[in-house]
N, C-alpha and C. Protein backbone atom coordinates (compact mmCIF):
# COMPACT_ATOMS: atom_id res chain seq x y z
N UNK A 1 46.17 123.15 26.29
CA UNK A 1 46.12 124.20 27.31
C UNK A 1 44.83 124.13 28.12
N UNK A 2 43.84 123.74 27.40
CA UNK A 2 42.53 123.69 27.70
C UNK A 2 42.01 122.24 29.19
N UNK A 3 42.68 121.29 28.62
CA UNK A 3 43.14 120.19 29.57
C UNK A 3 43.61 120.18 31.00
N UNK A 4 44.85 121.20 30.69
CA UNK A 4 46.13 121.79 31.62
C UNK A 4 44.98 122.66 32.76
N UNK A 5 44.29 123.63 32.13
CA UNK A 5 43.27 124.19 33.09
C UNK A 5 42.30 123.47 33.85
N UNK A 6 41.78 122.59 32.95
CA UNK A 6 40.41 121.71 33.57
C UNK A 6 41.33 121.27 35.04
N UNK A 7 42.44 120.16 34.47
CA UNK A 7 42.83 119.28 35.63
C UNK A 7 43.58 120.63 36.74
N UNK A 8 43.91 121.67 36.50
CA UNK A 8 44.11 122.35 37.72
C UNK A 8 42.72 122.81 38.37
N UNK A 9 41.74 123.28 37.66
CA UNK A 9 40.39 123.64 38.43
C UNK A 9 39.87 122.21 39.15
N UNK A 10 39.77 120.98 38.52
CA UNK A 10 39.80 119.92 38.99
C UNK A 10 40.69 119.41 40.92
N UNK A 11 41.59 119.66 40.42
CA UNK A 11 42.47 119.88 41.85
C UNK A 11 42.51 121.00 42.78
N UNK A 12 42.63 121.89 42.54
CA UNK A 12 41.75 122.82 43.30
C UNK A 12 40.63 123.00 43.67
N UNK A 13 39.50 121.99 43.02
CA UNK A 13 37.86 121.65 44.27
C UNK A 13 38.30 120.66 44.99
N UNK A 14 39.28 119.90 44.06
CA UNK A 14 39.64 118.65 45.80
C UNK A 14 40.14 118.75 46.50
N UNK A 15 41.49 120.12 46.39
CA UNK A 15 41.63 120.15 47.52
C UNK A 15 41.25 120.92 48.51
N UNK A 16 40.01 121.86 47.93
CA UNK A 16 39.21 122.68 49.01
C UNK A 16 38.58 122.09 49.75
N UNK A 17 37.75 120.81 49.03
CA UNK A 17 37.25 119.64 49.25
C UNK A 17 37.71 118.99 50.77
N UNK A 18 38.95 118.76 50.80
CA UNK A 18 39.86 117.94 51.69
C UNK A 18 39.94 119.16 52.56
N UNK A 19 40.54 120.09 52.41
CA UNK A 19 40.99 121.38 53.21
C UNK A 19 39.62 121.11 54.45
N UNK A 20 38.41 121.34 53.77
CA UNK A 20 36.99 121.43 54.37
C UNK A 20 37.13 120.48 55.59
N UNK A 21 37.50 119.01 55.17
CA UNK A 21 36.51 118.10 56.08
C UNK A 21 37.86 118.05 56.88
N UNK A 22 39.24 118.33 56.74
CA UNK A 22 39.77 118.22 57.53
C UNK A 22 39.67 119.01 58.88
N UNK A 23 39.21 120.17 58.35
CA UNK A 23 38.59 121.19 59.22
C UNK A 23 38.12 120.89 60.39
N UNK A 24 36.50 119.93 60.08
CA UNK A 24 35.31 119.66 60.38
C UNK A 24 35.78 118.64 61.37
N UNK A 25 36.76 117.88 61.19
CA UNK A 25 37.11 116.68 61.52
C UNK A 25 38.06 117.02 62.95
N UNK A 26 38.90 118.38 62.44
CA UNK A 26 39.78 118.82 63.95
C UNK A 26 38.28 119.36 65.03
N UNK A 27 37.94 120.46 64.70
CA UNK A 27 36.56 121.02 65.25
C UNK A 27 36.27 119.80 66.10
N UNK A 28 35.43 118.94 65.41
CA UNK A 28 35.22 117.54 66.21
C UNK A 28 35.64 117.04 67.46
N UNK A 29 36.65 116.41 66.67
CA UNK A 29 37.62 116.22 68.09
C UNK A 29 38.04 117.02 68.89
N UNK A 30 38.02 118.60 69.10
CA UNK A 30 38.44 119.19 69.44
C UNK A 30 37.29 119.44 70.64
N UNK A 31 36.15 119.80 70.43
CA UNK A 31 34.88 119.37 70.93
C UNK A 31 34.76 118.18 71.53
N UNK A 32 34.98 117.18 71.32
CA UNK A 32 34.91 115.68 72.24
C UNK A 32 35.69 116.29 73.28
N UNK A 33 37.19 116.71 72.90
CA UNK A 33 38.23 116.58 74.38
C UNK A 33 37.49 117.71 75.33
N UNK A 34 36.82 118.78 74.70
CA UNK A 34 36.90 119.72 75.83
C UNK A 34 35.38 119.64 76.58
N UNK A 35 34.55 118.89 76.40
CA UNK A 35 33.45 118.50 76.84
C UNK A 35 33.78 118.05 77.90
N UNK A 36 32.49 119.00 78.97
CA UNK A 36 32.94 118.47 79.95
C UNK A 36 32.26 116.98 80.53
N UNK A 37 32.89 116.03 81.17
CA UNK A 37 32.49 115.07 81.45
C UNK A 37 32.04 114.96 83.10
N UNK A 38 30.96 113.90 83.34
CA UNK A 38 30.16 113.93 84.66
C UNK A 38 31.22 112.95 85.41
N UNK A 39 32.00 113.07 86.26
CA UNK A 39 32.47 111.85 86.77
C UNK A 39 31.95 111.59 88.22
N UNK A 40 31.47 110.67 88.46
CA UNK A 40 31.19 109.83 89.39
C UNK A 40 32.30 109.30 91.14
N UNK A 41 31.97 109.53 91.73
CA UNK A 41 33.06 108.54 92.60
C UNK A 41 32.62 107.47 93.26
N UNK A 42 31.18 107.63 93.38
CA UNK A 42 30.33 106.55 94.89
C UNK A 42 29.37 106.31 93.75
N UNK A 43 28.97 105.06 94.05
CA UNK A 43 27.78 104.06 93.51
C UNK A 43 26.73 104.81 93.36
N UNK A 44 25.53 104.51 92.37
CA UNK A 44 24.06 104.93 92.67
C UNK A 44 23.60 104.61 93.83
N UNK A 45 23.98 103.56 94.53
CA UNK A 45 23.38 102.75 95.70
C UNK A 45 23.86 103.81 96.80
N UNK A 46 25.34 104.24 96.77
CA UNK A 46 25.46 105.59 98.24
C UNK A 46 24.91 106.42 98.19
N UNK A 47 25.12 107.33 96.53
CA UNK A 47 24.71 108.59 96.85
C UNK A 47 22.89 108.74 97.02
N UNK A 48 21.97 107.38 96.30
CA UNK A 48 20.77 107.54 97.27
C UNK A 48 20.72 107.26 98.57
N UNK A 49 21.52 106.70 99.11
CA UNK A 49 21.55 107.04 100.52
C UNK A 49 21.49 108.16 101.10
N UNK A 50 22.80 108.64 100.99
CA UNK A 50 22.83 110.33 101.15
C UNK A 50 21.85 111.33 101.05
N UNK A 51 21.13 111.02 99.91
CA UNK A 51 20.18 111.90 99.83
C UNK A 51 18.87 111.78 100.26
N UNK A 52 18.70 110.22 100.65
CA UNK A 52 17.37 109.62 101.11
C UNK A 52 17.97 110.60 102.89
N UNK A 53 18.99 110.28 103.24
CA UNK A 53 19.10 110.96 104.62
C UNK A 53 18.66 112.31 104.66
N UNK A 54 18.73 113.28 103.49
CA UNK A 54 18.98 114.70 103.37
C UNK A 54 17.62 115.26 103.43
N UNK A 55 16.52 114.20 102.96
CA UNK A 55 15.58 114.62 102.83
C UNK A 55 14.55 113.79 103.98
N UNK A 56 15.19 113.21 104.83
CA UNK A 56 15.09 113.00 106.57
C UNK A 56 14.88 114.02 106.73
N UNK A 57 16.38 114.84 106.56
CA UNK A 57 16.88 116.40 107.48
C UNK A 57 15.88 116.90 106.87
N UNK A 58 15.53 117.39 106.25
CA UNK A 58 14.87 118.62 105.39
C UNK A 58 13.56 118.36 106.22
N UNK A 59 12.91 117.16 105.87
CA UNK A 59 11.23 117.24 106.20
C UNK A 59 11.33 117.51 108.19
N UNK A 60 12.61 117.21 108.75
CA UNK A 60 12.37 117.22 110.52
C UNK A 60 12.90 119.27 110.28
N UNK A 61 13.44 119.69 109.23
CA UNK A 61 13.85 121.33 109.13
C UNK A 61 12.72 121.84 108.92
N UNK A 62 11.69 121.56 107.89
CA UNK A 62 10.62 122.21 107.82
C UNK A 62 9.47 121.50 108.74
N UNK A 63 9.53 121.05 109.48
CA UNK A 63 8.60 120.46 110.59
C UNK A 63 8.52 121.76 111.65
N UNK A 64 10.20 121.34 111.98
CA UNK A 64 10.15 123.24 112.75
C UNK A 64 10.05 124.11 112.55
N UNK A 65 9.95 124.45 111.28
CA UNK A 65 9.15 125.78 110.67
C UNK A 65 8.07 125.63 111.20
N UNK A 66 6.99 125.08 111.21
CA UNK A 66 5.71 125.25 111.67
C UNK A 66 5.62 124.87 113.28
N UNK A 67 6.76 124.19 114.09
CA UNK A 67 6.40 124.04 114.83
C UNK A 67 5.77 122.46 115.30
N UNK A 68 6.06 121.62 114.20
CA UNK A 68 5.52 120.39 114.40
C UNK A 68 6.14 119.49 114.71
N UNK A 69 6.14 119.11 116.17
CA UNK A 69 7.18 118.27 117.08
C UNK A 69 6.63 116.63 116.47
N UNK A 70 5.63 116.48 116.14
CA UNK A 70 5.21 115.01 115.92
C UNK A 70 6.14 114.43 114.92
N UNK A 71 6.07 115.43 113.70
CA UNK A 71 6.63 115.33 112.55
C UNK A 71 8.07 115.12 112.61
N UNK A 72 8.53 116.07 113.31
CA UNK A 72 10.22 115.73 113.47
C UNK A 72 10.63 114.87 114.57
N UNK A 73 10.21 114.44 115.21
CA UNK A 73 10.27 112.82 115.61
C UNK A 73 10.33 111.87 114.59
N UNK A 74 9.47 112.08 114.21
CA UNK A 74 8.79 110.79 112.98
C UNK A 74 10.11 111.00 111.65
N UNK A 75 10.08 112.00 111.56
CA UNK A 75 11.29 112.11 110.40
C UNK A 75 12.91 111.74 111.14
N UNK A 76 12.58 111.99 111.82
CA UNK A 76 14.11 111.71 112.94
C UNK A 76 14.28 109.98 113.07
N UNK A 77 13.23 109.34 113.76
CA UNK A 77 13.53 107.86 113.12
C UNK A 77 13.51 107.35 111.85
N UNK A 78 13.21 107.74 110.90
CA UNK A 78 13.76 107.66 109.84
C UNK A 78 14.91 108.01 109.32
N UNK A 79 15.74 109.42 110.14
CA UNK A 79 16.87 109.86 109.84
C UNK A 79 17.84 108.68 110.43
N UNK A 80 17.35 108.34 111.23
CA UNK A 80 18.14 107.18 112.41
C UNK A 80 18.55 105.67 111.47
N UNK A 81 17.33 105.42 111.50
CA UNK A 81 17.66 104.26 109.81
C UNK A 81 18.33 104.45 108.65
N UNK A 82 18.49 105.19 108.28
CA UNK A 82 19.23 106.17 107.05
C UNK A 82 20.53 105.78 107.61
N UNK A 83 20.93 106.43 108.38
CA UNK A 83 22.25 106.33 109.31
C UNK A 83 22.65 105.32 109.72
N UNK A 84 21.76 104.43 109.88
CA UNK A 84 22.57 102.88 109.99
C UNK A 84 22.51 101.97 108.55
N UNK A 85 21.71 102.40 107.80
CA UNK A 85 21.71 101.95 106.32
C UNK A 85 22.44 102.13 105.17
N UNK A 86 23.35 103.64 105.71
CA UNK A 86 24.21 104.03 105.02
C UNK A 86 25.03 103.20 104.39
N UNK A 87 25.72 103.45 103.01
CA UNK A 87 26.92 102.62 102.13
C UNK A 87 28.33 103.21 102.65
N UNK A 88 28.35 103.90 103.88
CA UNK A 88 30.17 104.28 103.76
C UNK A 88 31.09 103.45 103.88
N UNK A 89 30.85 102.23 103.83
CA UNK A 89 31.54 101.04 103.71
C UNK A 89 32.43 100.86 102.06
N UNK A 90 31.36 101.59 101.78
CA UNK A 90 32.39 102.41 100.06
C UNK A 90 33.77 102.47 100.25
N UNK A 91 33.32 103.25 101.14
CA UNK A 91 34.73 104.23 101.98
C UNK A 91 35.93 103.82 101.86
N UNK A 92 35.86 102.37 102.44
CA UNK A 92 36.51 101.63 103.49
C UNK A 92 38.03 101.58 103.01
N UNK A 93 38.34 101.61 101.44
CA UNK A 93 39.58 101.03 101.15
C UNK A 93 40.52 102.36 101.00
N UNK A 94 39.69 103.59 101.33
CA UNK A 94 40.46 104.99 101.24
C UNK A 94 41.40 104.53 102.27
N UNK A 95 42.81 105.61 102.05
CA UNK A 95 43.97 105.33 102.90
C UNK A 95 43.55 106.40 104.08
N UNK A 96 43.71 107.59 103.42
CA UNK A 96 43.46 109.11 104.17
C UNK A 96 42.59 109.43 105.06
N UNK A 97 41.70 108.34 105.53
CA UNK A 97 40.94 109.02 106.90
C UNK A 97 40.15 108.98 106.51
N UNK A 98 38.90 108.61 105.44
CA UNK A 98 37.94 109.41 105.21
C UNK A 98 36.74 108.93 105.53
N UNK A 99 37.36 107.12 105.74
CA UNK A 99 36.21 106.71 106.03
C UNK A 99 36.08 106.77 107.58
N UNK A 100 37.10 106.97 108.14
CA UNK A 100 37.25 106.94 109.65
C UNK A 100 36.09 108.11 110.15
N UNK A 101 36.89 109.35 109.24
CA UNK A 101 35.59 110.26 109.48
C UNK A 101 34.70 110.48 109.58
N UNK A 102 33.88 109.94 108.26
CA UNK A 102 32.32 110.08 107.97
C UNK A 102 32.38 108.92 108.77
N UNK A 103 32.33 107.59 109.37
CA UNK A 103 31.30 106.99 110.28
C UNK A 103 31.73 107.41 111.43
N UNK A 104 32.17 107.66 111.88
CA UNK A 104 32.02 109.01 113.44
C UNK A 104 31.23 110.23 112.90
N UNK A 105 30.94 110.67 111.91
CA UNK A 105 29.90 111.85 111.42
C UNK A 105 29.17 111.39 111.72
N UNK A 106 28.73 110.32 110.80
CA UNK A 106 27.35 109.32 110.69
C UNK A 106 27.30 109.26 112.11
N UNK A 107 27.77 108.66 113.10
CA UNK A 107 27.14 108.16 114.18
C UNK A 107 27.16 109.52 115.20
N UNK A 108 27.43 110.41 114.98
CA UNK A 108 27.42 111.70 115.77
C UNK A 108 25.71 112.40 115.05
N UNK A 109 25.71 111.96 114.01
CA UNK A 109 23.91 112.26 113.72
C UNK A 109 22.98 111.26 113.71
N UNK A 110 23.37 109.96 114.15
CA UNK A 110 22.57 109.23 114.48
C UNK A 110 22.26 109.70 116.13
N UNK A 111 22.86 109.63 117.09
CA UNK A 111 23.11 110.43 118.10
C UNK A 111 22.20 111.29 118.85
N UNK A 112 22.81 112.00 117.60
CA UNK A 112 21.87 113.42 118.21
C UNK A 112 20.50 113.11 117.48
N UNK A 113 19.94 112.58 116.88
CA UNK A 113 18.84 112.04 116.21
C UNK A 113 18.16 111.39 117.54
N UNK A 114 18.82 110.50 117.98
CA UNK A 114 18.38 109.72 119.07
C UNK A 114 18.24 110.51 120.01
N UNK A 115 19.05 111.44 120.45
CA UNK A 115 18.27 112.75 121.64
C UNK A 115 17.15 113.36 121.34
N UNK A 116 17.02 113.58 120.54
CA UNK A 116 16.02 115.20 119.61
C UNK A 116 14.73 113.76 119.93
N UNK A 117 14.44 112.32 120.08
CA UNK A 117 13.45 111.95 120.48
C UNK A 117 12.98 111.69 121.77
N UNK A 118 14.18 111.97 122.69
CA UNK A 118 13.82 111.68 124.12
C UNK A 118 13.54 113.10 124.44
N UNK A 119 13.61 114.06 123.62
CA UNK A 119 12.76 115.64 124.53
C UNK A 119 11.61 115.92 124.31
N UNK A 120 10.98 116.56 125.12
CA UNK A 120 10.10 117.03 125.32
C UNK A 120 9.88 118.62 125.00
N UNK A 121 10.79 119.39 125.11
CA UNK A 121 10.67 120.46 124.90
C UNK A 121 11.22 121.11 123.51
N UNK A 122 10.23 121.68 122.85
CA UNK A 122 10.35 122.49 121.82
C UNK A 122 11.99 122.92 121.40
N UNK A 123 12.30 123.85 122.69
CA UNK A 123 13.67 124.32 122.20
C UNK A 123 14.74 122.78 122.05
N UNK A 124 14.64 121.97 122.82
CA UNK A 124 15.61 121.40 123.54
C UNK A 124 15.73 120.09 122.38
N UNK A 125 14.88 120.20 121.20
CA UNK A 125 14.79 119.50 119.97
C UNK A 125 15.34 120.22 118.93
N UNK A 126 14.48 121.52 118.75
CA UNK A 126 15.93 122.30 117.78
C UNK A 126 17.37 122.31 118.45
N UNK A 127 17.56 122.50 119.26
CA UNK A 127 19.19 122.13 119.95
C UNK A 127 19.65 120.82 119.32
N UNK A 128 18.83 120.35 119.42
CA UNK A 128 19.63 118.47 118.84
C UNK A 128 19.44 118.48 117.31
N UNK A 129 18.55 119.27 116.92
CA UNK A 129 18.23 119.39 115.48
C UNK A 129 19.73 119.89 115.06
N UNK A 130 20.03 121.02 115.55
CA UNK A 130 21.33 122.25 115.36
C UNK A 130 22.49 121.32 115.43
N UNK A 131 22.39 120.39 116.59
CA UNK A 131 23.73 119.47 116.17
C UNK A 131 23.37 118.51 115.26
N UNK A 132 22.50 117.93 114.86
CA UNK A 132 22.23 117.23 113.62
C UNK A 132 23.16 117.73 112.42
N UNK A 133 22.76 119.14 112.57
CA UNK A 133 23.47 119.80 111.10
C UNK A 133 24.68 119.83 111.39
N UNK A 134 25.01 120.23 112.63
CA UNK A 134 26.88 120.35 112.49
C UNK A 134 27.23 118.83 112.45
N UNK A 135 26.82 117.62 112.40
CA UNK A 135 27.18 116.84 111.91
C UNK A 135 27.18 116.26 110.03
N UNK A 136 26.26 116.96 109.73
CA UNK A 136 25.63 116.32 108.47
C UNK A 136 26.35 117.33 107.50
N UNK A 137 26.95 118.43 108.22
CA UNK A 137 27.76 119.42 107.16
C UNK A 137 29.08 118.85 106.59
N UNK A 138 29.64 118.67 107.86
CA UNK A 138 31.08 118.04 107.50
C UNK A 138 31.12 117.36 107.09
N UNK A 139 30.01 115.84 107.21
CA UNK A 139 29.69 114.83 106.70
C UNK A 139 29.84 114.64 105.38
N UNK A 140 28.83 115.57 104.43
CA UNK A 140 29.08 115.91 103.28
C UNK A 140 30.26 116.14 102.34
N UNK A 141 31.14 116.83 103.19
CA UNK A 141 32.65 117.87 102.76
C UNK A 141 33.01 116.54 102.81
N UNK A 142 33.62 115.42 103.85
CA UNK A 142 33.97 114.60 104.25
C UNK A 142 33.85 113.80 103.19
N UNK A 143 32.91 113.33 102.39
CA UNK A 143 32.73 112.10 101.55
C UNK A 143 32.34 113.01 99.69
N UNK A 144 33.03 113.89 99.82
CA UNK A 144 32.95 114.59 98.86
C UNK A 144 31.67 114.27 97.82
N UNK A 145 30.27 115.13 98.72
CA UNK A 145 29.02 114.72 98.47
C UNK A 145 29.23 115.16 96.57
N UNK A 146 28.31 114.35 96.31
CA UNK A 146 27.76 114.43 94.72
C UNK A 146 26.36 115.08 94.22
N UNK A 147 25.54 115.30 94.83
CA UNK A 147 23.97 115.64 94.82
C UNK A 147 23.91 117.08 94.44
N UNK A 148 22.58 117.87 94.84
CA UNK A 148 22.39 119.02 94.30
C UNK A 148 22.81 119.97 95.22
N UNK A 149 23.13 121.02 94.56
CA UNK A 149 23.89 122.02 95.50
C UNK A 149 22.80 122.54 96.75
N UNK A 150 23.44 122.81 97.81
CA UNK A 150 22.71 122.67 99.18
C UNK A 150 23.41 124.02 99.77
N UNK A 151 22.43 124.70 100.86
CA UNK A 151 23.33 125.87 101.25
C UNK A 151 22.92 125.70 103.02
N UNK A 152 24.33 126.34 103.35
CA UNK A 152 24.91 126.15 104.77
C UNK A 152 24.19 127.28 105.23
N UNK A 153 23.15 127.54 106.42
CA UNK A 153 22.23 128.69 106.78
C UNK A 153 22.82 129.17 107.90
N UNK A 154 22.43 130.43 108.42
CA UNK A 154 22.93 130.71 110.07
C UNK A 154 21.54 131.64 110.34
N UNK A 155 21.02 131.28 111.79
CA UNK A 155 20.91 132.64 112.49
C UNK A 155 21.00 132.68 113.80
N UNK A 156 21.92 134.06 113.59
CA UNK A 156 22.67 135.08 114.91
C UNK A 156 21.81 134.90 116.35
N UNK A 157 20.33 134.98 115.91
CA UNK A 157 19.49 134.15 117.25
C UNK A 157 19.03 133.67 117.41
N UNK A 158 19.10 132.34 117.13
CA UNK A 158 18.16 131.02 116.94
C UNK A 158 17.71 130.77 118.44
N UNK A 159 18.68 130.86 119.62
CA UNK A 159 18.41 130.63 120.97
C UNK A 159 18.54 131.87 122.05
N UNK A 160 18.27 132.98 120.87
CA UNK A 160 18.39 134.21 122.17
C UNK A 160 19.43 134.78 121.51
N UNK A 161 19.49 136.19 122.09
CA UNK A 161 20.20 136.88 121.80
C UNK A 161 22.10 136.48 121.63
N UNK A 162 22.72 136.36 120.40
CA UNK A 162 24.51 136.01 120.21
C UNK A 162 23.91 134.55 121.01
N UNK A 163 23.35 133.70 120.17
CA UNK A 163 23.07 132.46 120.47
C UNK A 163 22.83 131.87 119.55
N UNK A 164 23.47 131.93 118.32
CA UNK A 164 23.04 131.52 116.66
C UNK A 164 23.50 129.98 116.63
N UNK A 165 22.65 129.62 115.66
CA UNK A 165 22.96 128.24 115.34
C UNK A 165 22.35 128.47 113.35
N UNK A 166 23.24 127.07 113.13
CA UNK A 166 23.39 126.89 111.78
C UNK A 166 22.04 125.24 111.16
N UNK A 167 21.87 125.20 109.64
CA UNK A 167 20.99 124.35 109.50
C UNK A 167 21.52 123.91 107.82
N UNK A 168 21.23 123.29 107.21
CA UNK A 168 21.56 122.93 105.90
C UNK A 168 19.77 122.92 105.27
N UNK A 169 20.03 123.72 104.21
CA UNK A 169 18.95 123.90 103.16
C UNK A 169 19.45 123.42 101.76
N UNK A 170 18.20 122.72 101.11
CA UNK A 170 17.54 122.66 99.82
C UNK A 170 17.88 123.94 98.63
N UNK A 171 17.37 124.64 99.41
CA UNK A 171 17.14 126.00 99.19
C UNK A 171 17.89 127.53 99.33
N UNK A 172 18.35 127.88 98.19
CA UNK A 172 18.77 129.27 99.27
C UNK A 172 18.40 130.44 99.70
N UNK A 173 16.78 130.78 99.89
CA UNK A 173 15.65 130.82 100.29
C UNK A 173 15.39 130.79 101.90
N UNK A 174 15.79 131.52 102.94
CA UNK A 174 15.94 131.49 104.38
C UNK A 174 14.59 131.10 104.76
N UNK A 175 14.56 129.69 105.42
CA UNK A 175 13.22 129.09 106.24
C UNK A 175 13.71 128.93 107.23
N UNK A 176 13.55 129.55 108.22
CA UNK A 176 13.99 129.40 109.70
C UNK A 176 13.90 128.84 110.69
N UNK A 177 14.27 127.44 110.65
CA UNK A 177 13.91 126.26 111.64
C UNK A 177 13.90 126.58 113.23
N UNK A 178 14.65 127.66 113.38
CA UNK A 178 14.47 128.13 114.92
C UNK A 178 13.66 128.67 115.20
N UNK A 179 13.32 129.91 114.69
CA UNK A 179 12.25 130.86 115.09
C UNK A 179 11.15 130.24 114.29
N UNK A 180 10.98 129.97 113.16
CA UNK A 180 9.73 130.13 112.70
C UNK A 180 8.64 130.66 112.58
N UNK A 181 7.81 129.88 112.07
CA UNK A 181 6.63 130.67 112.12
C UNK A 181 5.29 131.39 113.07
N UNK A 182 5.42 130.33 114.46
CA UNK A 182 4.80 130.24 115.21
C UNK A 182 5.44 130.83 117.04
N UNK A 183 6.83 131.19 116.40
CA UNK A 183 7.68 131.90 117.72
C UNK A 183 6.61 132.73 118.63
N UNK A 184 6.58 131.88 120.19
CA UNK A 184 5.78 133.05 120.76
C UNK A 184 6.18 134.35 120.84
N UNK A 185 7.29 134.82 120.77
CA UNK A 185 7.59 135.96 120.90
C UNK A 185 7.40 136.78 119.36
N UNK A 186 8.31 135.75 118.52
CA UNK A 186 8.06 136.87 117.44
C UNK A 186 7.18 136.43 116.75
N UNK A 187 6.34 135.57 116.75
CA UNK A 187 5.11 135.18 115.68
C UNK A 187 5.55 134.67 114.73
N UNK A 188 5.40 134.86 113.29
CA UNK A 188 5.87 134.83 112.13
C UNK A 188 6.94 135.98 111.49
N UNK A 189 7.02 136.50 112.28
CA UNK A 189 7.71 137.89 111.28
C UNK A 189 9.72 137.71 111.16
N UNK A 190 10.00 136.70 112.07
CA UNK A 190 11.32 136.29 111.87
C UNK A 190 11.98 134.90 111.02
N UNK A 191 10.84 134.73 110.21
CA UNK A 191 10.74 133.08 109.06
C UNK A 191 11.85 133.36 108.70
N UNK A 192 12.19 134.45 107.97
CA UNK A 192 13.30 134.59 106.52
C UNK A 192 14.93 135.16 107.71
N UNK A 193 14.51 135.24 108.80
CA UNK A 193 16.53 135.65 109.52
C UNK A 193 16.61 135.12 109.28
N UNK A 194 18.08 135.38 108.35
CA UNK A 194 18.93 134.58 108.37
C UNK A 194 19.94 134.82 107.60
N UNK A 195 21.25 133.87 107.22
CA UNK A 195 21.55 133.94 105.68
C UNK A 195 22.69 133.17 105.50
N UNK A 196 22.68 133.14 103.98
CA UNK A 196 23.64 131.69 103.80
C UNK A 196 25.50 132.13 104.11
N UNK A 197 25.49 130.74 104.57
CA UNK A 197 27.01 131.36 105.31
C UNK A 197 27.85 130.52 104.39
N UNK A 198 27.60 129.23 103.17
CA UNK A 198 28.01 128.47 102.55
C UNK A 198 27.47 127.66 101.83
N UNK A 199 27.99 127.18 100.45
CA UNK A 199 26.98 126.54 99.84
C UNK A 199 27.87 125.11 99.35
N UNK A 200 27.22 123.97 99.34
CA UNK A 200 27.44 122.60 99.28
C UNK A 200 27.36 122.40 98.03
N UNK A 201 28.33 122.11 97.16
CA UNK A 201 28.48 121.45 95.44
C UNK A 201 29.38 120.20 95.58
N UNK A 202 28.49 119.68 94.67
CA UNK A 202 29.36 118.39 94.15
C UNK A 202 30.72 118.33 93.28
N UNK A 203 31.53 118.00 93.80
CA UNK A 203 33.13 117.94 93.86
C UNK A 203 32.99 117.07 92.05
């Protein structure tokens, strides 16, 4: 009788034993499948492109914050190289248009890149700046950007009164490439108009 007990207490730790790791073992796997995974679509080699361009835009965006026409020239031929250096040749074997798109983007901000250096006047560079961005927005959507989330800006008077124009930020943090800091009219006190009208994530 004594036997009869052992070997049932015996089988009953093994199979709590087993019960256990089978457990441990679903858990597991269960955990692998639902993890989420990073997937990729474009090379390391595009998406630093992309972002080597973004941060063109950014340094000629905060140039006009202060008002510094030298600077956003200088960042603007660089935006210009970017744009012809680009990988959307990635693109190329999509059926759906996409690459058709982004290089008419691309060359609609090379473009206006190339205007924003033949002016002379303050405003008449944020104007080409402003189409910079309405190119470089869609651009993005277009090649279903991968990078860090980015936000779509507006303000209502960048050129005067119901004369708003839009800009792409880093940040979602209103720096106001139109007015800025140095606006003769408003000085500094109109930096932060603004506000985000959309924000850019990686698909």
């Amino acid at each position: 009788m004594k036997k009869i007990i052992l070997v049932l207490v015996v089988l009953l730790i093994a199979f709590c034993g087993y019960w256990f790791f089978l457990k441990e073992k679903t858990n597991h796997t269960t955990d692998a499948k639902t993890a989420p995974l990073e997937v990729r679509k474009h090379s390391v080699l595009f998406n630093t492109g992309i972002d080597s361009l973004l941060q063109a835009y950014f340094t000629i965006k905060d140039a006009f914050v202060n008002a510094d026409t030298t600077l956003a020239k200088a960042a603007s031929v660089k935006l210009i190289l970017l744009a012809d250096s680009s990988k959307l040749s990635e693109l190329s074997n999509d059926t759906t248009g996409i690459y058709e798109s982004a290089v008419m983007q691309m060359s609609d901000v090379k473009t206006n890149a190339e205007s924003l250096l033949q002016q002379t006047s303050l405003t008449e560079m944020r104007q080409d700046f402003s189409m910079i961005g309405e190119s470089i927005y869609p651009l993005l959507k277009t090649i279903f950007y991968e990078g860090k989330i980015l936000y779509w800006q507006n303000c209502p008077m960048a050129f005067g009164e119901d004369k708003g124009a839009n800009w792409i930020s880093n940040t979602e943090e209103i720096m106001n490439p139109y007015l800025g800091k140095n606006h003769p009219e408003f000085k500094g006190t109109m930096l932060h108009c603004g506000e985000v009208k959309d924000s850019i994530k990686a698909h």
